[in-house]
N, C-alpha and C. Protein backbone atom coordinates (compact mmCIF):
# COMPACT_ATOMS: atom_id res chain seq x y z
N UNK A 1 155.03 106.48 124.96
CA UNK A 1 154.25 105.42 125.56
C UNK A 1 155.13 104.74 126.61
N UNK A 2 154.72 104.84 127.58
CA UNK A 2 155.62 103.68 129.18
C UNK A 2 154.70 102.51 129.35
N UNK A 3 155.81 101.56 129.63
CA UNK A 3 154.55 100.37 130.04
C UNK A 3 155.47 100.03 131.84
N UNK A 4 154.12 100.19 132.47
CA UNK A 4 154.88 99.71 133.73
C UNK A 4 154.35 97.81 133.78
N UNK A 5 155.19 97.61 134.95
CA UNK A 5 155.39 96.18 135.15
C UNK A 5 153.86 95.84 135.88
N UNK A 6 153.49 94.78 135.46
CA UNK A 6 152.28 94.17 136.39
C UNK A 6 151.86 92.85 136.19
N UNK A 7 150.37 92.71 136.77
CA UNK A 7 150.48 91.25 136.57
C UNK A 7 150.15 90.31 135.27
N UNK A 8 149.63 91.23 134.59
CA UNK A 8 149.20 91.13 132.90
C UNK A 8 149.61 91.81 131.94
N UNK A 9 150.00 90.72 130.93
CA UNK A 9 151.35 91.15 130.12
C UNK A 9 150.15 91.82 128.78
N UNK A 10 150.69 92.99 128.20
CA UNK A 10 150.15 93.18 127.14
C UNK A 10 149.67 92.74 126.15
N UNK A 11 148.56 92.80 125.36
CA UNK A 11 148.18 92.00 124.49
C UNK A 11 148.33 92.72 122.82
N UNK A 12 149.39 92.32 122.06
CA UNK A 12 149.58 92.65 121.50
C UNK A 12 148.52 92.44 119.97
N UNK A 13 147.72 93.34 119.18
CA UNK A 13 146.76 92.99 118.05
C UNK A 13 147.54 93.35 116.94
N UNK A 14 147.46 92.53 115.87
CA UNK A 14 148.07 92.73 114.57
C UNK A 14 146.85 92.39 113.35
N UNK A 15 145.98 93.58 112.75
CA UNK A 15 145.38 93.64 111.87
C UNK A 15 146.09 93.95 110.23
N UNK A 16 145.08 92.84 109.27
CA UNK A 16 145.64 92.80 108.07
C UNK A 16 143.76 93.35 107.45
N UNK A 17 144.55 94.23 106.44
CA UNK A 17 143.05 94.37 105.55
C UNK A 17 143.77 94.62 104.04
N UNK A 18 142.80 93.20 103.79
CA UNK A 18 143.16 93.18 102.25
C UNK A 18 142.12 92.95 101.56
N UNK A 19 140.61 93.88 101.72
CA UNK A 19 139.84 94.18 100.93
C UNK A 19 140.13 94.68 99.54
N UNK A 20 140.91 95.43 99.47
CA UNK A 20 141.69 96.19 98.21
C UNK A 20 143.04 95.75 97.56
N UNK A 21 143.62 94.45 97.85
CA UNK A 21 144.51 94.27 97.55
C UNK A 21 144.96 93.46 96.23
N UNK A 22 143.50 93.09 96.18
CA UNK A 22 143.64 92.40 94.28
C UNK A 22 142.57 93.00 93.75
N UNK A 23 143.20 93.33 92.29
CA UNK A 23 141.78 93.93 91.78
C UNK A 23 142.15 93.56 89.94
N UNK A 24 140.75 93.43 89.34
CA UNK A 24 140.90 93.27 87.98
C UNK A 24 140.30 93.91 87.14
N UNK A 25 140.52 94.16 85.98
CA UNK A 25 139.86 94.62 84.81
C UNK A 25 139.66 93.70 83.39
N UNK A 26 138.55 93.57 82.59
CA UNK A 26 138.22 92.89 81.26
C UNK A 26 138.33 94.38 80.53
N UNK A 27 139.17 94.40 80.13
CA UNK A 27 139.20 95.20 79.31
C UNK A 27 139.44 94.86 77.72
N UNK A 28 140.08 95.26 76.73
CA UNK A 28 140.94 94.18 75.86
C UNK A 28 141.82 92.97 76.57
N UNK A 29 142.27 93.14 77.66
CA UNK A 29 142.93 92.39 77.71
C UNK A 29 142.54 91.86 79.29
N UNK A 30 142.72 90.65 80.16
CA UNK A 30 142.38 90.64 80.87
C UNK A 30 143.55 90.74 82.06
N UNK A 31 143.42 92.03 83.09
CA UNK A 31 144.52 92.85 83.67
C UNK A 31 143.95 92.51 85.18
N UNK A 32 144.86 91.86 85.63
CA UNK A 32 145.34 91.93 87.13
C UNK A 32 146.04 92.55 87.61
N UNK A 33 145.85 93.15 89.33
CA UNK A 33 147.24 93.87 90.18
C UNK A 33 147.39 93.22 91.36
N UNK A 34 148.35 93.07 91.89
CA UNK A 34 148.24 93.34 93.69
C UNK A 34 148.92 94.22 94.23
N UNK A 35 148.02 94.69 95.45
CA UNK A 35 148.52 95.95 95.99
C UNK A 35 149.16 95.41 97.31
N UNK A 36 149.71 95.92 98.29
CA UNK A 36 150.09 95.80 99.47
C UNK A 36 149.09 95.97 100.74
N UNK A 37 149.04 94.88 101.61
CA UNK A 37 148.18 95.22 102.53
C UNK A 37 147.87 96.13 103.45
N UNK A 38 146.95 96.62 103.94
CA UNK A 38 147.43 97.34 105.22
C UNK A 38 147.31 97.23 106.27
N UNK A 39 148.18 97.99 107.24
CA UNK A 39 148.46 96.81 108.41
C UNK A 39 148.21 97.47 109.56
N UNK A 40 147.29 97.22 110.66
CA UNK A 40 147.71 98.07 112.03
C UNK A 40 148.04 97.15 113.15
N UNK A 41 148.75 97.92 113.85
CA UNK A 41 149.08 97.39 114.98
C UNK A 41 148.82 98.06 116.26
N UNK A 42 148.70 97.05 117.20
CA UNK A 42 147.82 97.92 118.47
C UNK A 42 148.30 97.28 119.82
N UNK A 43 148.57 97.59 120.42
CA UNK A 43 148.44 97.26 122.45
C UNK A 43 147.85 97.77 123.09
N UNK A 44 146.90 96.72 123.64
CA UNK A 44 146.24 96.91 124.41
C UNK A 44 146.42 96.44 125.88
């Protein structure tokens, strides 16, 4: 990737998705996790 020089500076996007990142169960016992988010990153 090259970035040449101009008059508008890149716009950098930083997405978080943490639809999936806690989750539980009632089972016998009542069980929580957390997972790690995931992450993208982008320039545009």
């Amino acid at each position: 990737m090259t970035y040449t020089l101009g008059m508008t500076t890149p716009r950098i996007v930083v997405k978080f998705g943490t639809q999936d990142t806690i989750g539980a169960e009632n089972t016998t016992a009542c069980v929580m996790w957390v997972e790690e988010p995931s992450v993208t990153i982008s320039i545009e």
